[in-house]
N, C-alpha and C. Protein backbone atom coordinates (compact mmCIF):
# COMPACT_ATOMS: atom_id res chain seq x y z
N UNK A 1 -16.37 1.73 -19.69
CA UNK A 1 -15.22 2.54 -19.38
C UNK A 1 -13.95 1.68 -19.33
N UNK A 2 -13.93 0.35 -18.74
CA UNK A 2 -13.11 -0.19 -18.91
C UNK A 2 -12.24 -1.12 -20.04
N UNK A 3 -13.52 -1.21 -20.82
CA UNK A 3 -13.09 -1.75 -22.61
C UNK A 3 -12.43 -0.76 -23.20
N UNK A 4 -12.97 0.85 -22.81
CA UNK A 4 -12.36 1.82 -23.59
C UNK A 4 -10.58 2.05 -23.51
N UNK A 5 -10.13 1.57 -21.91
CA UNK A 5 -8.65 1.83 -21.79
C UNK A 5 -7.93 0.66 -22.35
N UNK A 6 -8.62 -0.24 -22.85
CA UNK A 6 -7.71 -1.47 -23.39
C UNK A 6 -7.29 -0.72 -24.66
N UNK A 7 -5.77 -1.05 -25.08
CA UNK A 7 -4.64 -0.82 -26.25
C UNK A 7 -4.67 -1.33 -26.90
N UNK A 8 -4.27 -2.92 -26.51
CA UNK A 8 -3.95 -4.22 -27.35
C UNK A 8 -4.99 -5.00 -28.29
N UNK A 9 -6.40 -4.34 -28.11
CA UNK A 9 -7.29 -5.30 -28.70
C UNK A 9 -8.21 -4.08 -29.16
N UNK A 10 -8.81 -4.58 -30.24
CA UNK A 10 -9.62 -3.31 -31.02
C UNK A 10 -11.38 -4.03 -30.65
N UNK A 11 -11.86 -3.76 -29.92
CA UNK A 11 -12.86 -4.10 -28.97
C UNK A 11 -14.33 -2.54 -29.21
N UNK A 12 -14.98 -3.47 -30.06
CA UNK A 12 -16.30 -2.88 -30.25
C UNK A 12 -17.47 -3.22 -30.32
N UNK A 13 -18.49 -2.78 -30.66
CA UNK A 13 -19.97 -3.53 -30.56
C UNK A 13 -20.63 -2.93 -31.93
N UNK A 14 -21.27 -3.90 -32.29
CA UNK A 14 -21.94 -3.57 -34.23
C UNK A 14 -23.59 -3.71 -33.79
N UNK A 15 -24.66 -2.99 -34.73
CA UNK A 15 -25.79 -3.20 -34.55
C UNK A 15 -26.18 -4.91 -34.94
N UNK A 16 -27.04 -5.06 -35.09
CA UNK A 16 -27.80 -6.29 -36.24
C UNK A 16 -27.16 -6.10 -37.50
N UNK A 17 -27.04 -5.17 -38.40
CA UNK A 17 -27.15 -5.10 -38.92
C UNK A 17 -25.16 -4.25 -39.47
N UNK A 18 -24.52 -4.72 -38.51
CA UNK A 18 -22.96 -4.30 -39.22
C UNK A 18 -22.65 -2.98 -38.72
N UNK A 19 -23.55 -2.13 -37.72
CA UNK A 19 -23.31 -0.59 -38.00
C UNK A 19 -22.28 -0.27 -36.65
N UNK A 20 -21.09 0.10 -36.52
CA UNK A 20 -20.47 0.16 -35.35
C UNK A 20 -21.24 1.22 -34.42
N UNK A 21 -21.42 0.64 -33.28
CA UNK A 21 -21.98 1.47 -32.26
C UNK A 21 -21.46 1.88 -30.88
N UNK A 22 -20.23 1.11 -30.96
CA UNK A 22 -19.45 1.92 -30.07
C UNK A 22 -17.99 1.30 -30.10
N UNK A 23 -16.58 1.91 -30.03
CA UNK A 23 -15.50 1.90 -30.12
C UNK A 23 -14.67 2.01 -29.40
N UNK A 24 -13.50 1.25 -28.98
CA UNK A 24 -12.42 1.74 -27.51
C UNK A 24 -10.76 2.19 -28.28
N UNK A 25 -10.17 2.54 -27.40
CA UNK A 25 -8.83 3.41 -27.54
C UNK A 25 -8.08 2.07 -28.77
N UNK A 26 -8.46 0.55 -28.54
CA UNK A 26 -7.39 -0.19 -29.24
C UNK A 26 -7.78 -0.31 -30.56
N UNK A 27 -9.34 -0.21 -30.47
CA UNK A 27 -9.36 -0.41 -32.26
C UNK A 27 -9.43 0.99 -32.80
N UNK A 28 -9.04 1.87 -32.02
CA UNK A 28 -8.74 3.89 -32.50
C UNK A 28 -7.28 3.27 -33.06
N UNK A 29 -6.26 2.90 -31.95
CA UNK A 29 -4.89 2.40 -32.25
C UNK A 29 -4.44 2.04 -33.18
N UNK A 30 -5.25 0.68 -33.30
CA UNK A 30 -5.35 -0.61 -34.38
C UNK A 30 -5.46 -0.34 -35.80
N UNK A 31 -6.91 0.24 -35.94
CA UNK A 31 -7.34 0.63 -37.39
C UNK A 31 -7.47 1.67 -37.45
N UNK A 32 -7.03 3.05 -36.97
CA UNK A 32 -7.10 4.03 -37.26
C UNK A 32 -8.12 5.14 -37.61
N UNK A 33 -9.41 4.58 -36.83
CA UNK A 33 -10.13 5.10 -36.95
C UNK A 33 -10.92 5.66 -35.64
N UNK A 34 -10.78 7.35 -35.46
CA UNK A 34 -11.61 8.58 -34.55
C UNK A 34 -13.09 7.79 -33.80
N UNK A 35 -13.50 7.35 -32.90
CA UNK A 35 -14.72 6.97 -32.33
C UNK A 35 -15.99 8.24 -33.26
N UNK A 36 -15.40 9.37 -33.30
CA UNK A 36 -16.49 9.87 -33.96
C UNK A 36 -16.57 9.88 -35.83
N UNK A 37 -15.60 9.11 -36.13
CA UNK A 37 -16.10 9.45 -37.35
C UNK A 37 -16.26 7.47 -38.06
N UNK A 38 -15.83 6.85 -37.13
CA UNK A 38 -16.34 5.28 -37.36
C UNK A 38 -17.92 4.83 -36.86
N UNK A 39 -18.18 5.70 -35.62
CA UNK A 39 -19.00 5.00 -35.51
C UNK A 39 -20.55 5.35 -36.16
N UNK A 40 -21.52 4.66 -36.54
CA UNK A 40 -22.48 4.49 -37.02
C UNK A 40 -21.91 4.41 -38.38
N UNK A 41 -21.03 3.70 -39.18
CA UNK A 41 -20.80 3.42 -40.27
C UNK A 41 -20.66 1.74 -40.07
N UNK A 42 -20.56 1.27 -41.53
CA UNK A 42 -20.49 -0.28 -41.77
C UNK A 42 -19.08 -0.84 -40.92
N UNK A 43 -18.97 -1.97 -40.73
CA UNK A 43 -17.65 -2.34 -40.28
C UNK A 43 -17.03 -3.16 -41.41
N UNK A 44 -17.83 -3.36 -42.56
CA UNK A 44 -17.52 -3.87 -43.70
C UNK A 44 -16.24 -2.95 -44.53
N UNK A 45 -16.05 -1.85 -43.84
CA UNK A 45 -14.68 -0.95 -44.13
C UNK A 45 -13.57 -1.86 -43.98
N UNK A 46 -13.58 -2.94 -42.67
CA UNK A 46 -12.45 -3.68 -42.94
C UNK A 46 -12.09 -5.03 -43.03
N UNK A 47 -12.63 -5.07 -44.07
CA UNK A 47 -12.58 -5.91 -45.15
C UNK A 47 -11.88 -5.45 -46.33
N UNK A 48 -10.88 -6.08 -46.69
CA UNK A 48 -10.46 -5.72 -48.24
C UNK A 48 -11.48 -5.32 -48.89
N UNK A 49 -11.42 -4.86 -50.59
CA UNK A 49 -12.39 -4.91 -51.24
C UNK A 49 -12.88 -6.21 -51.82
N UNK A 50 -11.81 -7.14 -52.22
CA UNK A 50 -12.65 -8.31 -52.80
C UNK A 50 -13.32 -9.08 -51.67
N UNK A 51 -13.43 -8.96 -50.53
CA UNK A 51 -14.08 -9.62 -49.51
C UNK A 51 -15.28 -8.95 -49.18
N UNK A 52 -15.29 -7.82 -49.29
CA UNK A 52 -16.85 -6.96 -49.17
C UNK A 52 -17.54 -7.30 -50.89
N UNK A 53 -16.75 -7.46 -51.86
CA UNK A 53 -17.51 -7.79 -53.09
C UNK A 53 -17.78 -9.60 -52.95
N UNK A 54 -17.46 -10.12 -52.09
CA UNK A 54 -17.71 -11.88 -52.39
C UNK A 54 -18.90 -11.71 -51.04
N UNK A 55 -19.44 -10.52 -50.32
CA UNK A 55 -19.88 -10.65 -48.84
C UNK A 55 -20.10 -11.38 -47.92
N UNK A 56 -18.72 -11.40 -47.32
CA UNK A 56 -17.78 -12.33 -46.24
C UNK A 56 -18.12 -11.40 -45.14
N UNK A 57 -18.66 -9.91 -44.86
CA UNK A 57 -19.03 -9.25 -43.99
C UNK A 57 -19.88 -10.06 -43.52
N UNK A 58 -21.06 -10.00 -44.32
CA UNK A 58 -22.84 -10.68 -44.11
C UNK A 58 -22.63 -12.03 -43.79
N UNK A 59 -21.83 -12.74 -43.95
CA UNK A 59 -21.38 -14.12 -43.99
C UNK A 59 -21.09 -14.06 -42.12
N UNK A 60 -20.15 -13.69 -41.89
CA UNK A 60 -19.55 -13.30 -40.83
C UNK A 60 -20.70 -13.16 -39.64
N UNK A 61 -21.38 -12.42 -39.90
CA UNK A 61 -22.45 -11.90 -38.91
C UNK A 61 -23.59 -13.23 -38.84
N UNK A 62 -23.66 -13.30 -39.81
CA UNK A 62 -24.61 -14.99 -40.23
C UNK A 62 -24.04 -16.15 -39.12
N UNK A 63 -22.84 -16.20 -39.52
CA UNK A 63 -22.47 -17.19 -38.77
C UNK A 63 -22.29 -17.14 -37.50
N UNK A 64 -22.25 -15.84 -36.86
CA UNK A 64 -22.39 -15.69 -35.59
C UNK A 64 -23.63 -15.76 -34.98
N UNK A 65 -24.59 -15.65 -35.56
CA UNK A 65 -25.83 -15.90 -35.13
C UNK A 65 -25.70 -16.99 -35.13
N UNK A 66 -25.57 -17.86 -36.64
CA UNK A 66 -25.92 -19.03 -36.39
C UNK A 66 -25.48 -20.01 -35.12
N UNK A 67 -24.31 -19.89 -34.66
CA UNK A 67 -23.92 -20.35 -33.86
C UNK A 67 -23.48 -19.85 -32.45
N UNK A 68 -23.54 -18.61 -32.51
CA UNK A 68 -23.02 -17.84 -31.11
C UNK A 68 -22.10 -17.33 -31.38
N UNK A 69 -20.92 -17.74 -32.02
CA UNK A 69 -19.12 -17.24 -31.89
C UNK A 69 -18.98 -17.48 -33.67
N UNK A 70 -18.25 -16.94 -34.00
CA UNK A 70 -17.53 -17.18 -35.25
C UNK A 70 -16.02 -16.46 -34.60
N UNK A 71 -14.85 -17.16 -34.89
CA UNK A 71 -13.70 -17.05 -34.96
C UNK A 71 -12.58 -17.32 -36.31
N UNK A 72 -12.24 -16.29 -36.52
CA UNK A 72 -11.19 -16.40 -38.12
C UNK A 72 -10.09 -15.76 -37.55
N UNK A 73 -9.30 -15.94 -38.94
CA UNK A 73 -7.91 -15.37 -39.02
C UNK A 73 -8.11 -14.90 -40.57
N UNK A 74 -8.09 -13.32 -40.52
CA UNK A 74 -7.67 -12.93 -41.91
C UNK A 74 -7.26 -11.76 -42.09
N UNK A 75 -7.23 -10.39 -43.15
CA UNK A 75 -6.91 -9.91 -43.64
C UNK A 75 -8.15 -8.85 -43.16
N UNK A 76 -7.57 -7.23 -42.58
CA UNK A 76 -8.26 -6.25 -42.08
C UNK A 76 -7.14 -5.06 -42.47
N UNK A 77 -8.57 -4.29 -42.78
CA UNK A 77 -7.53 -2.87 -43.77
C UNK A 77 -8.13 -1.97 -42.93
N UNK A 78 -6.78 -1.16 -42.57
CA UNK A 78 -6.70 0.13 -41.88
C UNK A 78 -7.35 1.62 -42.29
N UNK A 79 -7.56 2.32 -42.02
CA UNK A 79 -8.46 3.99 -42.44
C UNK A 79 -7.44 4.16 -43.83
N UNK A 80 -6.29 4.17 -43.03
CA UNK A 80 -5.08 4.22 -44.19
C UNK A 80 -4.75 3.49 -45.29
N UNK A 81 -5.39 2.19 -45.17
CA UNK A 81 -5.49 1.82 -46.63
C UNK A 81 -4.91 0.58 -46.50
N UNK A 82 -3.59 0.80 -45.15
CA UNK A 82 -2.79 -0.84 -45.31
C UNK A 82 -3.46 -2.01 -44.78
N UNK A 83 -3.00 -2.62 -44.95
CA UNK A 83 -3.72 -4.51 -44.44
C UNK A 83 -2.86 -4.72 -43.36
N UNK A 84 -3.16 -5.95 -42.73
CA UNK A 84 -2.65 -6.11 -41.45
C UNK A 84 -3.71 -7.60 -41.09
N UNK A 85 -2.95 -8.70 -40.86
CA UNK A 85 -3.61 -10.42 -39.88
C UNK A 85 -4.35 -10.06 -39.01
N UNK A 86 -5.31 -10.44 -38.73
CA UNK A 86 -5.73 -9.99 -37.67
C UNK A 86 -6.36 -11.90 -37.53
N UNK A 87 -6.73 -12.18 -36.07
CA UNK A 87 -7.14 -12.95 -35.65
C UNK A 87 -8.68 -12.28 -34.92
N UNK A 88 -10.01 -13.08 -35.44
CA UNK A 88 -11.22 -12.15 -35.18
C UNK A 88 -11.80 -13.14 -34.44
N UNK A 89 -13.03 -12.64 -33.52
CA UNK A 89 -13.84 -13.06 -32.36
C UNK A 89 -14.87 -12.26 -32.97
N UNK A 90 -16.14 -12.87 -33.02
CA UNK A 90 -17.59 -12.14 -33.42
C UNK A 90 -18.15 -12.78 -32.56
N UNK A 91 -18.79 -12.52 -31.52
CA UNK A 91 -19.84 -13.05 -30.55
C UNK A 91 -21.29 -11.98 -30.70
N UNK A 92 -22.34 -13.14 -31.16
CA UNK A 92 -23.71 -12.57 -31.50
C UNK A 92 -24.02 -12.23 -29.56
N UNK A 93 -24.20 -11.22 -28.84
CA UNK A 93 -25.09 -11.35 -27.55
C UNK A 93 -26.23 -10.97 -27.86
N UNK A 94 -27.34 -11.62 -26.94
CA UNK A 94 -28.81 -11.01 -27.31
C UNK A 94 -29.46 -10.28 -25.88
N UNK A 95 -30.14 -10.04 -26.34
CA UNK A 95 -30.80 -8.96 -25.39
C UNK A 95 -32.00 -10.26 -24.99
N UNK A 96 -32.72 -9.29 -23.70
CA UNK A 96 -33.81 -10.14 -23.16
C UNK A 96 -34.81 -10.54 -24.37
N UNK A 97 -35.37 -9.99 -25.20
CA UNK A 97 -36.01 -10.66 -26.43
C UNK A 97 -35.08 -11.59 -27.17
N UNK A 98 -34.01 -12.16 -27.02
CA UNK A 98 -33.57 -12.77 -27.84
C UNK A 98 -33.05 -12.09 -29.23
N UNK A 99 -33.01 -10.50 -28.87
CA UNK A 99 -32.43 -10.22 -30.19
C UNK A 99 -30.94 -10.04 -30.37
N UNK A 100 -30.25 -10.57 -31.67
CA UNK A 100 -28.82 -10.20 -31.43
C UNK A 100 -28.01 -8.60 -31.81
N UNK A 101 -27.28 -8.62 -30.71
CA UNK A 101 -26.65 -7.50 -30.43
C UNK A 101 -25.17 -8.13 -30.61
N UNK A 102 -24.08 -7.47 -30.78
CA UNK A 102 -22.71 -8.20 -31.07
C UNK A 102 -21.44 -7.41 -30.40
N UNK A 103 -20.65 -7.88 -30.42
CA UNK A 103 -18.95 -7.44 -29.78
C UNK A 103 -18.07 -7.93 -30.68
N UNK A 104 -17.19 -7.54 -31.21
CA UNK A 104 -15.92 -8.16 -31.98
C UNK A 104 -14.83 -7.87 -31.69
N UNK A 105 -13.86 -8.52 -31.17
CA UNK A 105 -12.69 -8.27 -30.95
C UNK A 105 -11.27 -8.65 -31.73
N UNK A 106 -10.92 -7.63 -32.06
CA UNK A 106 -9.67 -8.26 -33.22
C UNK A 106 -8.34 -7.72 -32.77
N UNK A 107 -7.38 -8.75 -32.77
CA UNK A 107 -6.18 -8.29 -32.45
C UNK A 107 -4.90 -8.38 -33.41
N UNK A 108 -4.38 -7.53 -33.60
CA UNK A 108 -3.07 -7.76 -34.42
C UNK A 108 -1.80 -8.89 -34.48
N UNK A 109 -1.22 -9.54 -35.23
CA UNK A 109 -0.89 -10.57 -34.53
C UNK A 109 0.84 -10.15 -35.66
């Protein structure tokens, strides 16, 4: 409840496997996208297209496993189509089995 009232930061959680599973008011703000019609879709939506064709998504998630955190600065496209910097946070969390579960937080800069 309290991730959901944050504005400033587009703050969500992805399956294993990229699928958004839950969404707050900043990345509704941010990227323009309804909690009900983003979530259970890819988050590979924002990604340009030549970055989902080189798969810098799968890359992304990789590297957060591999290491816990992956942090970038790049290029994130809106419902609407425009681009926009974003500075990104991918933190793999795992559950009591050790499986990873994730949070990403991206903010506009």
């Amino acid at each position: 409840m309290l991730l959901d009232e944050v504005q400033d930061y587009a703050i969500f959680t992805l399956d294993p496997q990229g699928m958004v599973i839950t969404w707050n008011a900043g990345a509704e703000r941010i990227k323009g996208y309804k909690g009900e019609h983003i979530i259970g879709q890819s988050f590979s939506c924002f990604f340009p297209p030549e970055e989902i064709k080189n798969g810098r998504p799968q890359e992304v998630i990789r590297m957060a496993v591999a290491s816990g955190r992956h942090e970038y600065q790049g290029m994130r496209v809106r419902k609407d189509g425009s681009r926009f910097l974003a500075t990104v946070t991918v933190i793999a969390l795992r559950d009591a089995g050790r499986n990873p579960w994730w949070t990403r937080a991206g903010r506009r800069i």
